[in-house]
PDB file of N, CA and C in Angstrom:
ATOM      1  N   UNK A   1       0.814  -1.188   0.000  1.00  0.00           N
ATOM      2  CA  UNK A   1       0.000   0.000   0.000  1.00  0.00           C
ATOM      3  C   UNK A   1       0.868   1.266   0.000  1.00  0.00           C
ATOM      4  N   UNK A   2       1.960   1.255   0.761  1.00  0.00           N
ATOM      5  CA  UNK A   2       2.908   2.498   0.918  1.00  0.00           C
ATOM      6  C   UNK A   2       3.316   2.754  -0.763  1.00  0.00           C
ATOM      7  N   UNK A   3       4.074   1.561  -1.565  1.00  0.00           N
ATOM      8  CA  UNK A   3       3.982   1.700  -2.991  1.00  0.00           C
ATOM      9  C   UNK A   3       2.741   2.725  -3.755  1.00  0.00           C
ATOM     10  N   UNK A   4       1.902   2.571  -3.605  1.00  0.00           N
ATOM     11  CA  UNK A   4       0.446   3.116  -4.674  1.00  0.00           C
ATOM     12  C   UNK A   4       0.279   4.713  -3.852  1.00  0.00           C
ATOM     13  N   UNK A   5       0.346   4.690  -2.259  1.00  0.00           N
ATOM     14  CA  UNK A   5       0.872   6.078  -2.037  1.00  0.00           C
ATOM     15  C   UNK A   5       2.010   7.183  -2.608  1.00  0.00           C
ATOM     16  N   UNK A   6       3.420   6.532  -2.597  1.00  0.00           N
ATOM     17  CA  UNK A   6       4.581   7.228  -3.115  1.00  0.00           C
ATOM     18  C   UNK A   6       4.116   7.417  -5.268  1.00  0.00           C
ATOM     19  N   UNK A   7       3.399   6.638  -5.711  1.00  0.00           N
ATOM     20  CA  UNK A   7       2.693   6.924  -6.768  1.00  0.00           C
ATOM     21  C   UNK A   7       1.442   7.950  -6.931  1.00  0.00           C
ATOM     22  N   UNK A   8       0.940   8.036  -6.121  1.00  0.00           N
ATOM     23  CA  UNK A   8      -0.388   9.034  -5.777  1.00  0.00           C
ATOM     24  C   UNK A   8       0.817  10.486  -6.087  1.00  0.00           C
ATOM     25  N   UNK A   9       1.275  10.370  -4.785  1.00  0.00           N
ATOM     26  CA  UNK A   9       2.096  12.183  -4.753  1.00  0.00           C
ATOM     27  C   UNK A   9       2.885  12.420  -6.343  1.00  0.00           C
ATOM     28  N   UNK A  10       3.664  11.325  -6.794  1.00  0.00           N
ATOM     29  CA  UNK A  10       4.191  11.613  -7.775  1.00  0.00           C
ATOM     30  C   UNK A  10       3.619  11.979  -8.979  1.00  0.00           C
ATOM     31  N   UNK A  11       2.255  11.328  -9.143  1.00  0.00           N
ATOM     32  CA  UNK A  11       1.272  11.964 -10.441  1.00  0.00           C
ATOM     33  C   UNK A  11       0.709  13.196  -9.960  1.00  0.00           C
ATOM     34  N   UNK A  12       0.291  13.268  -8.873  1.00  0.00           N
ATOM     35  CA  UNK A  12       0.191  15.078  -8.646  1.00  0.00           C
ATOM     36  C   UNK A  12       1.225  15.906  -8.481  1.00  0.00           C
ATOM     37  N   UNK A  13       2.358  15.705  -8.655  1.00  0.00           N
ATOM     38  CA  UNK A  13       3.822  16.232  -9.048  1.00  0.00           C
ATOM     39  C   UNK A  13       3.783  16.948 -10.049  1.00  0.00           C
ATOM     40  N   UNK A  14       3.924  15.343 -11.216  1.00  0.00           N
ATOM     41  CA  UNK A  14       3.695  15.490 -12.631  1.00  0.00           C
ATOM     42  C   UNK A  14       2.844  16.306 -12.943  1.00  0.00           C
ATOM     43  N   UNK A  15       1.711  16.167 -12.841  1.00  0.00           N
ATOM     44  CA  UNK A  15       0.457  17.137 -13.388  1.00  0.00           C
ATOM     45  C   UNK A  15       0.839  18.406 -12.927  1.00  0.00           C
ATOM     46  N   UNK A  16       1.383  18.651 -11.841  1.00  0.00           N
ATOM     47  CA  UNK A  16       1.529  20.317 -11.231  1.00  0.00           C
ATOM     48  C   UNK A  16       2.668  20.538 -12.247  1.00  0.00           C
ATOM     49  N   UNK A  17       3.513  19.920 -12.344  1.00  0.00           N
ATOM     50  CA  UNK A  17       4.143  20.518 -13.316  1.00  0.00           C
ATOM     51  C   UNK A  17       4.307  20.828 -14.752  1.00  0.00           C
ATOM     52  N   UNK A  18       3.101  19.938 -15.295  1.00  0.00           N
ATOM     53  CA  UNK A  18       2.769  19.832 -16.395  1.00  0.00           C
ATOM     54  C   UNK A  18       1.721  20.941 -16.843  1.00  0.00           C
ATOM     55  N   UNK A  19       0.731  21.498 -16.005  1.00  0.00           N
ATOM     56  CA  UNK A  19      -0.057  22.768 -16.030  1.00  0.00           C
ATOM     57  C   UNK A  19       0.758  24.033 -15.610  1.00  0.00           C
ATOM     58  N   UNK A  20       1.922  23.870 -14.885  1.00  0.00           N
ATOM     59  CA  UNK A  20       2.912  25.257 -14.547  1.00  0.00           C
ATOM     60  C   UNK A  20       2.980  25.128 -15.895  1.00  0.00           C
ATOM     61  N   UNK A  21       3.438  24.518 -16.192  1.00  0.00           N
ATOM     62  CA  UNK A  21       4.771  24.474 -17.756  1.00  0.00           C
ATOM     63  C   UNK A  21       3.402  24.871 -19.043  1.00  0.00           C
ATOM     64  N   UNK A  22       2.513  24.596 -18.908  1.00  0.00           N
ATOM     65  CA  UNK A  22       1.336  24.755 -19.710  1.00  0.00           C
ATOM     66  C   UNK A  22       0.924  26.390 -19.608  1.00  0.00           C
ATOM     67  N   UNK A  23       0.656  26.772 -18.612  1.00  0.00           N
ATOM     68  CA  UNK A  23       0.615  28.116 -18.324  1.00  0.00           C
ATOM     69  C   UNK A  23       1.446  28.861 -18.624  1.00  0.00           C
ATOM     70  N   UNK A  24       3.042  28.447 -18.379  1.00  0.00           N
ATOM     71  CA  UNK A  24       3.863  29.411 -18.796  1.00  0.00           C
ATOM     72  C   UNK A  24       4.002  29.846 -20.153  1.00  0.00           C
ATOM     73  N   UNK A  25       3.735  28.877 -20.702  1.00  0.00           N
ATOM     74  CA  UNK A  25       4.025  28.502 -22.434  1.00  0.00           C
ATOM     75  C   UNK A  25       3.009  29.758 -22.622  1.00  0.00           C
ATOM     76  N   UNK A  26       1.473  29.562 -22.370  1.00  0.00           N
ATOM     77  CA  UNK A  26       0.498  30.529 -22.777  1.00  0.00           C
ATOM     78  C   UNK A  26       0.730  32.305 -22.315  1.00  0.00           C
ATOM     79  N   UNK A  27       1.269  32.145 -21.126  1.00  0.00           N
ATOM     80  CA  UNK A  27       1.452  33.394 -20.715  1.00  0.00           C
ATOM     81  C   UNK A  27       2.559  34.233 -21.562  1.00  0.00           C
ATOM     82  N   UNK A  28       3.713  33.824 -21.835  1.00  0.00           N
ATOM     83  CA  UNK A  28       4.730  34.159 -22.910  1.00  0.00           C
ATOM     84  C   UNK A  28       4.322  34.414 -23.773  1.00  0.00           C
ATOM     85  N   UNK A  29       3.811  33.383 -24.794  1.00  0.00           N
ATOM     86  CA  UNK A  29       3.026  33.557 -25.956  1.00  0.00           C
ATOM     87  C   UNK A  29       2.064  35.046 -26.060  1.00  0.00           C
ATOM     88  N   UNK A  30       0.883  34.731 -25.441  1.00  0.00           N
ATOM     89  CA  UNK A  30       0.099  36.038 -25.321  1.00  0.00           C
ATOM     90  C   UNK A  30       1.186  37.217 -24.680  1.00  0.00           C
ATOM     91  N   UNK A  31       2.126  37.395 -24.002  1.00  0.00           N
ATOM     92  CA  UNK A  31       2.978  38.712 -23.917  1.00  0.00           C
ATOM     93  C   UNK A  31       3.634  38.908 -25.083  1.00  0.00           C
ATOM     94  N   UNK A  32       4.187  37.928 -25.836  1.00  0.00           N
ATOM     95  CA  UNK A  32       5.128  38.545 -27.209  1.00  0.00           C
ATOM     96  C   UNK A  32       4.325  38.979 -28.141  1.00  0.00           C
ATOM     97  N   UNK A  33       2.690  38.386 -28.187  1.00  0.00           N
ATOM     98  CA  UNK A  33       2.182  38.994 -28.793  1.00  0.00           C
ATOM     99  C   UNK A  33       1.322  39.947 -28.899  1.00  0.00           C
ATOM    100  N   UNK A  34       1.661  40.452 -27.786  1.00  0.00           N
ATOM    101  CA  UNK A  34       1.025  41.586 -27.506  1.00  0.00           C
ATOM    102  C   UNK A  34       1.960  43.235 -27.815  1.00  0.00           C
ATOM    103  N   UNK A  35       3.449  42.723 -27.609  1.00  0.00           N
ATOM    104  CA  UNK A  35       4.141  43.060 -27.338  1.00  0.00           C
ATOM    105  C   UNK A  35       4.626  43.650 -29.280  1.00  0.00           C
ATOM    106  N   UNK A  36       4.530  42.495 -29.835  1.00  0.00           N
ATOM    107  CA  UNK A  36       4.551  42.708 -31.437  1.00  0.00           C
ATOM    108  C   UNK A  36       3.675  43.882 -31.758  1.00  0.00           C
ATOM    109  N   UNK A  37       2.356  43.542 -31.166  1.00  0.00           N
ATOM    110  CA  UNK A  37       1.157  44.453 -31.683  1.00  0.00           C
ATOM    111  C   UNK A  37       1.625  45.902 -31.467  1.00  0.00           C
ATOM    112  N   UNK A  38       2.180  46.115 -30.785  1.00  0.00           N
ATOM    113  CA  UNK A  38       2.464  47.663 -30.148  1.00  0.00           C
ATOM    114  C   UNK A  38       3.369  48.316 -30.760  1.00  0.00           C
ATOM    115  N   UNK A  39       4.290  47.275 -31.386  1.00  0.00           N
ATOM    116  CA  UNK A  39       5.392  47.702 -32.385  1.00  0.00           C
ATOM    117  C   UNK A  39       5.034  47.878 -33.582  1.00  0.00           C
ATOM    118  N   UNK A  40       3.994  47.516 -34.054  1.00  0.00           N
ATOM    119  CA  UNK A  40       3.579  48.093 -35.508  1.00  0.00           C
ATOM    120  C   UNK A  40       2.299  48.980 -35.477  1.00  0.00           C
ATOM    121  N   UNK A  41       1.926  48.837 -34.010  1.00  0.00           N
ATOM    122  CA  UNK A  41       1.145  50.306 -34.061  1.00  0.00           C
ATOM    123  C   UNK A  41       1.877  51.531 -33.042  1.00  0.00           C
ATOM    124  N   UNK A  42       2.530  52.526 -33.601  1.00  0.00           N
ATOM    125  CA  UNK A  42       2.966  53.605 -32.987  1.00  0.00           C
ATOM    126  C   UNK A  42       1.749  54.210 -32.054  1.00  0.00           C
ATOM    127  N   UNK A  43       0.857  54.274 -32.638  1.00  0.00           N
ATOM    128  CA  UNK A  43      -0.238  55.304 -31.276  1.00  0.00           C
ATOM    129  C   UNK A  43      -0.264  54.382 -30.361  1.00  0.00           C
ATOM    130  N   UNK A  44       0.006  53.196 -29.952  1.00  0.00           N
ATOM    131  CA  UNK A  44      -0.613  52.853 -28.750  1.00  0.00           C
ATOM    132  C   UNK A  44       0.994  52.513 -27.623  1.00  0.00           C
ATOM    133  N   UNK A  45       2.090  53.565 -28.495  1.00  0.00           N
ATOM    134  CA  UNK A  45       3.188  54.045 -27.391  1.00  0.00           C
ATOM    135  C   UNK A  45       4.272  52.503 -27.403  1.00  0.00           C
ATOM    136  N   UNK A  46       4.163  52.180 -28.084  1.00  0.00           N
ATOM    137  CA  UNK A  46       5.004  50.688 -28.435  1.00  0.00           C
ATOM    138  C   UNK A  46       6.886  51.850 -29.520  1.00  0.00           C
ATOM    139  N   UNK A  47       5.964  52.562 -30.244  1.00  0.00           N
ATOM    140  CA  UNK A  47       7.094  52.775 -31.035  1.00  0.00           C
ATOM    141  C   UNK A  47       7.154  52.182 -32.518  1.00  0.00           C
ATOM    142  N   UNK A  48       8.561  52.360 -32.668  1.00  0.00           N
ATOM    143  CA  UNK A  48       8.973  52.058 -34.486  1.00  0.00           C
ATOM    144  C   UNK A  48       9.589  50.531 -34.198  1.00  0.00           C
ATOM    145  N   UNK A  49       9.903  49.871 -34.975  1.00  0.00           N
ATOM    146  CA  UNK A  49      11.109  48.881 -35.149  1.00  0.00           C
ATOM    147  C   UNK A  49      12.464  49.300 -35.785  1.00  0.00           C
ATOM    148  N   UNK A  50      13.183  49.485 -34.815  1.00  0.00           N
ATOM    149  CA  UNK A  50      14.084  50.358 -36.322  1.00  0.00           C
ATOM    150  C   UNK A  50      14.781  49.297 -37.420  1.00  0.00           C
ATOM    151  N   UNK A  51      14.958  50.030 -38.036  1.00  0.00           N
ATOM    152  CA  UNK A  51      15.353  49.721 -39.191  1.00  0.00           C
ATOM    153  C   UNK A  51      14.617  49.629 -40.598  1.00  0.00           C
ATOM    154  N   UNK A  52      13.188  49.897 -39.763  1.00  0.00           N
ATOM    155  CA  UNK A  52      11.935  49.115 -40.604  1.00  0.00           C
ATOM    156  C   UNK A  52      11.313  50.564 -41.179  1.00  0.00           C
ATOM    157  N   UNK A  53      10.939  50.777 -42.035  1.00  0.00           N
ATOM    158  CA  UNK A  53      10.134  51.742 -42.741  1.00  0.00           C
ATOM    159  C   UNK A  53       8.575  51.213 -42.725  1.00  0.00           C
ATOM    160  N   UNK A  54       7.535  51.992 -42.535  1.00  0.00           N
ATOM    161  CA  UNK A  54       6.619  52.008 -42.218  1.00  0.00           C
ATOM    162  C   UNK A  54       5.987  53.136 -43.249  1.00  0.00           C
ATOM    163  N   UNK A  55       6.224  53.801 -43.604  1.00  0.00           N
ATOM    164  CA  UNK A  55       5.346  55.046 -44.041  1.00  0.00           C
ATOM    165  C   UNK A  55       6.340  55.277 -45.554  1.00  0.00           C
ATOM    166  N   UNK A  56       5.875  56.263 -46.373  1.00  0.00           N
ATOM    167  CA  UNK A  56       6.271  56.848 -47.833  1.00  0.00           C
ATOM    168  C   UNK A  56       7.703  56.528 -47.278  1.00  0.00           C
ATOM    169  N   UNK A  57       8.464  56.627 -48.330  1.00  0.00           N
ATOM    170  CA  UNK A  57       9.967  56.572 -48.406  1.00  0.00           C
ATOM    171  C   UNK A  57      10.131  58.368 -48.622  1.00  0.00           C
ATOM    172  N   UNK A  58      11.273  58.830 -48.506  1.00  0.00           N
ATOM    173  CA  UNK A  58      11.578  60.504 -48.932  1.00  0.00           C
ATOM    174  C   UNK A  58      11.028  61.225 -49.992  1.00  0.00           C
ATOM    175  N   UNK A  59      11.350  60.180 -51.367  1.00  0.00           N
ATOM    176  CA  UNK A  59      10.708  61.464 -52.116  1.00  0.00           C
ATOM    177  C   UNK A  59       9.123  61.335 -52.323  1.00  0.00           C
ATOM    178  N   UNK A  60       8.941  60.752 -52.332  1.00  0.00           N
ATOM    179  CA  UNK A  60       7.386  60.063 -52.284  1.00  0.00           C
ATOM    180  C   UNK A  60       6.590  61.083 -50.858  1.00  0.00           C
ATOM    181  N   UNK A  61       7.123  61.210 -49.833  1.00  0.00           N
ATOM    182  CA  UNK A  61       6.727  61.924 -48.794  1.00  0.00           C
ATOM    183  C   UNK A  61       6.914  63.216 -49.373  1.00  0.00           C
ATOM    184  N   UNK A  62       7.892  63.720 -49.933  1.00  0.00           N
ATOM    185  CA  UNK A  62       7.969  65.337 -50.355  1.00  0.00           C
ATOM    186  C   UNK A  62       6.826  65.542 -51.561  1.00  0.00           C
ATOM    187  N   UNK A  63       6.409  64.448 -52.015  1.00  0.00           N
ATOM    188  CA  UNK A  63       5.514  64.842 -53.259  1.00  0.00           C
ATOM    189  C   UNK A  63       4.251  64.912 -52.903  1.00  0.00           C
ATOM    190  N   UNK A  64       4.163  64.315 -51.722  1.00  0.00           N
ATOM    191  CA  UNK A  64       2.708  64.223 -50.917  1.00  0.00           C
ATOM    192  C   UNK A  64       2.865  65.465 -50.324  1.00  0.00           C
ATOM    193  N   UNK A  65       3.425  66.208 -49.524  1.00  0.00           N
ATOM    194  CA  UNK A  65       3.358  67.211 -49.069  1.00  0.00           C
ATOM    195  C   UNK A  65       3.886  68.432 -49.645  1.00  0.00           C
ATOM    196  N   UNK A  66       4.107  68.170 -51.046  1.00  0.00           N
ATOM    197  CA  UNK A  66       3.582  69.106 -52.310  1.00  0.00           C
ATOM    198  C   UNK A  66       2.429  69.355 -52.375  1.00  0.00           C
ATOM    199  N   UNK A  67       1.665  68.366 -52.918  1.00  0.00           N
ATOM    200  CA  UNK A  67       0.270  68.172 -52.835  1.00  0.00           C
ATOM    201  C   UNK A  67      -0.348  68.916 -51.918  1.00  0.00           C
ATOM    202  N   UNK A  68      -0.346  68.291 -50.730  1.00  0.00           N
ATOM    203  CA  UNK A  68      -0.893  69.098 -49.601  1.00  0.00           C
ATOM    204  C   UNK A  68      -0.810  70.563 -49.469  1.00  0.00           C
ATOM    205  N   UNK A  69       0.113  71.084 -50.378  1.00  0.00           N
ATOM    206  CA  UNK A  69       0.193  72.469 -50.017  1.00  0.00           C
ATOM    207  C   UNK A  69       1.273  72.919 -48.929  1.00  0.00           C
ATOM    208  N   UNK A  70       1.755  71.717 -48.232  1.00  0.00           N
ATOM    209  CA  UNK A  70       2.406  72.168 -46.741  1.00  0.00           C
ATOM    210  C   UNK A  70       4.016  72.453 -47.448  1.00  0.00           C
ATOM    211  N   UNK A  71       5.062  72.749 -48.467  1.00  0.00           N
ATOM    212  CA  UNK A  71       5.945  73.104 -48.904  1.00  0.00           C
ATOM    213  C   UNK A  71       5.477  73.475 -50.391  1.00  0.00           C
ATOM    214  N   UNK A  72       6.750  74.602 -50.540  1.00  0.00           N
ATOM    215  CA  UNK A  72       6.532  75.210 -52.236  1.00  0.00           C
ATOM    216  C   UNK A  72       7.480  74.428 -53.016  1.00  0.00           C
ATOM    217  N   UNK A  73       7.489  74.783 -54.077  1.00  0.00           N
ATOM    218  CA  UNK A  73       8.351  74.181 -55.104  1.00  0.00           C
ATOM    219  C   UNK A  73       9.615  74.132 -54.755  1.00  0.00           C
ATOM    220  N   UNK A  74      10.052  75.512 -54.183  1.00  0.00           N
ATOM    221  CA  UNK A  74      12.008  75.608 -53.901  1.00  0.00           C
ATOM    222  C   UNK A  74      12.532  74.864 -52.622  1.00  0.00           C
ATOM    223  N   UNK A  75      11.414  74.894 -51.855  1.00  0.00           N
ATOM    224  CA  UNK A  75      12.045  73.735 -50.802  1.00  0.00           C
ATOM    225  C   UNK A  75      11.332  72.569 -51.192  1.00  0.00           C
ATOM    226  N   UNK A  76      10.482  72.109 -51.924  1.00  0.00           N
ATOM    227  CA  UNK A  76      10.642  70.614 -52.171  1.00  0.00           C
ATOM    228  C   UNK A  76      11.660  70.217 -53.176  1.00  0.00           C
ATOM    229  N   UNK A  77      12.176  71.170 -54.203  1.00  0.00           N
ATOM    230  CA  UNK A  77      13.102  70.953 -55.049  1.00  0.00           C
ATOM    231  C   UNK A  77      14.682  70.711 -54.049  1.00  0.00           C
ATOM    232  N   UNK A  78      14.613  71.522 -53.187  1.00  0.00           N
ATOM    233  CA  UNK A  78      16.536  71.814 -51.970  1.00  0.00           C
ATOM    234  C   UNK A  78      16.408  70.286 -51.316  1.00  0.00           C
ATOM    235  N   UNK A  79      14.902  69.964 -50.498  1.00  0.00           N
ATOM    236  CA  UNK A  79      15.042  68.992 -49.827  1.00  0.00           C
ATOM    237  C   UNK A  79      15.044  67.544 -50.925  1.00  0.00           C
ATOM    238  N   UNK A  80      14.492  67.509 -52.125  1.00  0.00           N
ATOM    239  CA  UNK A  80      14.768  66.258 -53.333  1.00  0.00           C
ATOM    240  C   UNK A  80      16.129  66.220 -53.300  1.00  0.00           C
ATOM    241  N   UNK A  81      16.954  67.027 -53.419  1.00  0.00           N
ATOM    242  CA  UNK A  81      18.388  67.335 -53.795  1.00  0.00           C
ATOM    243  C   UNK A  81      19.297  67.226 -52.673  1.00  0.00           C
ATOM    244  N   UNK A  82      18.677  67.551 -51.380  1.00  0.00           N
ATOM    245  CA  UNK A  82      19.507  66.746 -50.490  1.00  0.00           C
ATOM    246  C   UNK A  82      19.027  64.909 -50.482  1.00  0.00           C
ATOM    247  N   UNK A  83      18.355  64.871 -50.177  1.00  0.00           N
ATOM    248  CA  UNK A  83      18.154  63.422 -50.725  1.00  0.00           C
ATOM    249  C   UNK A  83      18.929  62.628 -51.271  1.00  0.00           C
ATOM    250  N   UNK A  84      18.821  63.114 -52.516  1.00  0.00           N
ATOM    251  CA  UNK A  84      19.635  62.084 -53.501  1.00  0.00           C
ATOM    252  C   UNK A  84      21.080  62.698 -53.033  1.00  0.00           C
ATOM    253  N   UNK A  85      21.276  63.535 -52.158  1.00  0.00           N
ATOM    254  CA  UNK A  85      23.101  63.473 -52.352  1.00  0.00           C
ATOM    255  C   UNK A  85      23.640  62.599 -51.343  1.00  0.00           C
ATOM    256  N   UNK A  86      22.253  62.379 -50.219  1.00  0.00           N
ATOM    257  CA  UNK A  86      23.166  61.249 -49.371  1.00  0.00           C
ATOM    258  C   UNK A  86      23.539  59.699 -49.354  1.00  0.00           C
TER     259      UNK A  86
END
């Protein structure tokens, strides 16, 4: 009988450690991905990834904000031209 006891504790061992280890797995998981989400959305204070471009490239941004009206011709022409010199 002492046998089927020292077996009792050991499968509730196992199992406790088998639902820690189960939990942890899920808890990680749902943090990295939460954690991703925040990085490709800037408003919710996560930020950029660097390296990563997200939005118009340079001249493409100066031609849009041609458009818009928000620069004239001579500074979208100075800032194209720094551009391409770097």
């Amino acid at each position: 009988m002492s046998d089927l006891a020292g077996a009792d504790v050991w499968t509730y061992v196992l199992w406790t450690l088998v639902l820690v280890g189960a939990a942890t797995v899920t808890y990680v998981g749902l943090r990295s991905s939460s954690r991703a989400g925040r990085r490709l959305r800037p408003d919710t204070g996560g930020g950029r990834l660097p390296g990563r471009r997200t939005g118009p490239a340079g001249p493409e941004l100066l031609e849009q904000r041609l458009a818009r009206g928000e620069i004239d011709i001579d500074e979208f022409t100075s800032r194209l031209r720094a551009l391409e010199d770097r």
